[in-house]
N, C-alpha and C. Protein backbone atom coordinates (compact mmCIF):
# COMPACT_ATOMS: atom_id res chain seq x y z
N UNK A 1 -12.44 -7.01 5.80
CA UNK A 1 -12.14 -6.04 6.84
C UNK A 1 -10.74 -5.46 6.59
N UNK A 2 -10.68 -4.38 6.98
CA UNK A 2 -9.37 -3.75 6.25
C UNK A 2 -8.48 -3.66 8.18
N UNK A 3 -7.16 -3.95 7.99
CA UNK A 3 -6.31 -3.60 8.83
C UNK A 3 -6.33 -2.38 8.93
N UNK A 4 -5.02 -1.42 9.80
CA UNK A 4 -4.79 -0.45 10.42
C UNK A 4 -3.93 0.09 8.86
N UNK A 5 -2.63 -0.68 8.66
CA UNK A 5 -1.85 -0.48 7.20
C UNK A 5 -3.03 -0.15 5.97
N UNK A 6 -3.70 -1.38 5.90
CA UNK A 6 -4.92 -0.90 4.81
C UNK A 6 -5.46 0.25 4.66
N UNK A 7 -6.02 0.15 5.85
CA UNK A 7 -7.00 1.36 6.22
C UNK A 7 -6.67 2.88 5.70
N UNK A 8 -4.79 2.78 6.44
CA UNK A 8 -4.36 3.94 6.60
C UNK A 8 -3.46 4.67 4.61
N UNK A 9 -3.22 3.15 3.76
CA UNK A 9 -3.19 3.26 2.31
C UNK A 9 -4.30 4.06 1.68
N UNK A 10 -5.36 3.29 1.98
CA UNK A 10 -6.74 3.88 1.58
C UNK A 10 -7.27 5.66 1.29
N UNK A 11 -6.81 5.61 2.78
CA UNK A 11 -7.13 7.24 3.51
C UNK A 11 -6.15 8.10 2.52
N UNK A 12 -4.90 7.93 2.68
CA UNK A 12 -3.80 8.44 2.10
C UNK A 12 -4.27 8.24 0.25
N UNK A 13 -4.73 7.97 -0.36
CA UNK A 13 -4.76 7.62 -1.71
C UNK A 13 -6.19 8.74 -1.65
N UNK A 14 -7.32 8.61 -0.73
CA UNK A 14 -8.58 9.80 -0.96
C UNK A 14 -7.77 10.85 -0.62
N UNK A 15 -6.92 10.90 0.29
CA UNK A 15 -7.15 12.28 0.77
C UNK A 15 -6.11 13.09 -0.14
N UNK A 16 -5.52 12.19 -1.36
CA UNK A 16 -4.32 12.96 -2.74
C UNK A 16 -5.22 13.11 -3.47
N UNK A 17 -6.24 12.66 -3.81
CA UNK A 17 -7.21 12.42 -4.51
C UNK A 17 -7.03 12.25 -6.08
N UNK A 18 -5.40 11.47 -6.32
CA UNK A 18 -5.52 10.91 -7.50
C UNK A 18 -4.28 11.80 -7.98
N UNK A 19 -4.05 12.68 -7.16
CA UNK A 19 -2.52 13.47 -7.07
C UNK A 19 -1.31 12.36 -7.19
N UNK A 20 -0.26 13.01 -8.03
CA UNK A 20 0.81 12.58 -7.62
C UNK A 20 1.63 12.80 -6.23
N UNK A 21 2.10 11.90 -5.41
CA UNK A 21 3.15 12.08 -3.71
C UNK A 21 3.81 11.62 -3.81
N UNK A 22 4.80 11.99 -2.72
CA UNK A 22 5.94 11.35 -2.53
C UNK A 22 5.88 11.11 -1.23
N UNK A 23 6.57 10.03 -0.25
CA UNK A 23 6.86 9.70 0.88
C UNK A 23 8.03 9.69 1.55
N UNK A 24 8.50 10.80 2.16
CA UNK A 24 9.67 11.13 2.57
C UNK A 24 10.35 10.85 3.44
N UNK A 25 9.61 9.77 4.49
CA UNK A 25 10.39 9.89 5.60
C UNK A 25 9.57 8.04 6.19
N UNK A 26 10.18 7.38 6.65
CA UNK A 26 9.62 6.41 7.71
C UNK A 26 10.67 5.96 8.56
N UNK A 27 9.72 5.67 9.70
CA UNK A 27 10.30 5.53 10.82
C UNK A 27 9.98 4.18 11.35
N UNK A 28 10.94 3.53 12.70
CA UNK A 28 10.68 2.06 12.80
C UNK A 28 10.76 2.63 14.24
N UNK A 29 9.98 2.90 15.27
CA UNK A 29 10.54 3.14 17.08
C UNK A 29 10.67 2.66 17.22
N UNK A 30 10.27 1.17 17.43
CA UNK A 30 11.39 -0.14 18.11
C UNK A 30 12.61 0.16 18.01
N UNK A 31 13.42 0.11 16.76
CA UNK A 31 14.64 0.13 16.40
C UNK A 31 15.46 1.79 16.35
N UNK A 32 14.90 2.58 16.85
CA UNK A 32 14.99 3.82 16.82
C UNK A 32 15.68 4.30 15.05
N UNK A 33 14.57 3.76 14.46
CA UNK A 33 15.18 3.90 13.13
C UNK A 33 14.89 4.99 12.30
N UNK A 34 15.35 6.02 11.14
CA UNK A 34 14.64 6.54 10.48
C UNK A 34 15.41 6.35 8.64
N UNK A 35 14.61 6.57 7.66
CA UNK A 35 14.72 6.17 6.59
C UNK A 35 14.22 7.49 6.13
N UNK A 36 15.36 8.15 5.26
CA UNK A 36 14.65 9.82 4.74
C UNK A 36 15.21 9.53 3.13
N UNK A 37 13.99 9.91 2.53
CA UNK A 37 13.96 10.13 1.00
C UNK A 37 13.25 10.26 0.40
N UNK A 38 13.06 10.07 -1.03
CA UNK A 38 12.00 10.28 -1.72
C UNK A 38 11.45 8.49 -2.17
N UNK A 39 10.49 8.05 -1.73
CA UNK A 39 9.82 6.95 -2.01
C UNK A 39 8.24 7.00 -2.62
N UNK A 40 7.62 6.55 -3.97
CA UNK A 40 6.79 6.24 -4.48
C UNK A 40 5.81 5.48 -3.57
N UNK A 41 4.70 5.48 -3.46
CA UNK A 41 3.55 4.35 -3.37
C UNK A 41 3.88 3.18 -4.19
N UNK A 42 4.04 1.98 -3.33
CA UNK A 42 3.61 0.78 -4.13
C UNK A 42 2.32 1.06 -5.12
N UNK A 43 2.75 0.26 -6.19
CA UNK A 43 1.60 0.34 -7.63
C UNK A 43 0.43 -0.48 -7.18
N UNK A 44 0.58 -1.19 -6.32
CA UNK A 44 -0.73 -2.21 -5.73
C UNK A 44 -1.32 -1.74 -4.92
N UNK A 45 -0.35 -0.29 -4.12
CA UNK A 45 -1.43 -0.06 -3.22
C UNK A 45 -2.17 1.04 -3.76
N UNK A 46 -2.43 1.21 -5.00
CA UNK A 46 -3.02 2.43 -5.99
C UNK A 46 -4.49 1.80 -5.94
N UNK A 47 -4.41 0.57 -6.01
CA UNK A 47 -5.42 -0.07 -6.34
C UNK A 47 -6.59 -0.03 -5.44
N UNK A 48 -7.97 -0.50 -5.98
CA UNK A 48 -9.06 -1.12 -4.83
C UNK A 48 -8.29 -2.35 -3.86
N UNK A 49 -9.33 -2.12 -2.45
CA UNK A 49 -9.25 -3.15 -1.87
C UNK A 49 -9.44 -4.64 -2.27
N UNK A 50 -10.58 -4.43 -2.67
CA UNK A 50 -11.55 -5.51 -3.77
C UNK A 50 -10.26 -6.03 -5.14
N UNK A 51 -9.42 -4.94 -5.45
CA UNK A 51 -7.96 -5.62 -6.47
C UNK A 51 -7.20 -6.06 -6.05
N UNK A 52 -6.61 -5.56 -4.85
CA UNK A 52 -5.68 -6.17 -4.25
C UNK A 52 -5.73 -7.61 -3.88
N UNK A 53 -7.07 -7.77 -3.45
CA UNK A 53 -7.11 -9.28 -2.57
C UNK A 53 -7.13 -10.58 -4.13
N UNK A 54 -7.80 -9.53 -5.16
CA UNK A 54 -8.22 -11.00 -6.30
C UNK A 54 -6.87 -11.37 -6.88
N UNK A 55 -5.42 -9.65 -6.51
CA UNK A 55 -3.79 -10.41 -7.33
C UNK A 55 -3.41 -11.25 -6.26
N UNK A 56 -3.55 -10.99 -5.05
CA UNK A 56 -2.89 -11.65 -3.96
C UNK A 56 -3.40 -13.32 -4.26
N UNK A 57 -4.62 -13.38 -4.50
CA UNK A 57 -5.47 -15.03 -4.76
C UNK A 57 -4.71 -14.86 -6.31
N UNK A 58 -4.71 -14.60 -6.93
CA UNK A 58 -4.59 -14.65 -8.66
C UNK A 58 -2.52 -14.96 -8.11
N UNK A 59 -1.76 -14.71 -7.26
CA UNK A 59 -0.63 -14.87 -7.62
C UNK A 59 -0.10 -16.11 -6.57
N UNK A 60 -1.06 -16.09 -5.30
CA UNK A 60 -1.16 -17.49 -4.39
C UNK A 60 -1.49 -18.97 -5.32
N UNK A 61 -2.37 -18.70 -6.23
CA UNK A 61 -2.77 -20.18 -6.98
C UNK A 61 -1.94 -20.18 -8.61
N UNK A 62 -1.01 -19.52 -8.58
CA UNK A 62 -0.06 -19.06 -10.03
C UNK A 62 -0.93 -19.47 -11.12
N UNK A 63 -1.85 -18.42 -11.09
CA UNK A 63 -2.61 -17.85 -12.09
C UNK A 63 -4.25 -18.50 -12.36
N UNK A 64 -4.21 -19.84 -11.57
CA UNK A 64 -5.08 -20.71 -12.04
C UNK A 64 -6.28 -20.34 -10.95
N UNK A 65 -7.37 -19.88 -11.41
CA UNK A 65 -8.70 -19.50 -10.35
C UNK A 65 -9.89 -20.27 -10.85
N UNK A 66 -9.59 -21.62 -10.73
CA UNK A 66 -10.62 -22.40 -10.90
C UNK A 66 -11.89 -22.30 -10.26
């Protein structure tokens, strides 16, 4: 089942559709925070759902998937 963060990686990766982006801006409202620049996609979140979860297990058991 994919979270709200997941979900919303996902969406964002179809809807470039394999485009290069940039991410310019995030914000924290709790903290009335903002963060402006140019930021990349994490390289993991390029990936399938289905990849992500087998590095997350592949780097939880350091390397060993008995």
């Amino acid at each position: 089942m994919l979270t709200g963060i997941e979900h919303g990686w996902q969406k964002l990766l179809s809807l470039t559709a394999g485009k290069k982006f940039y991410i310019t801006q995030v914000q924290i409202p709790e903290d009335a925070l903002t963060i402006e620049g140019k930021f990349q996609v994490p390289p993991f979140a390029e990936l399938s759902m289905e990849d992500q979860i087998f590095i997350a297990a592949f780097i939880q058991t350091h390397g060993s998937l008995k």
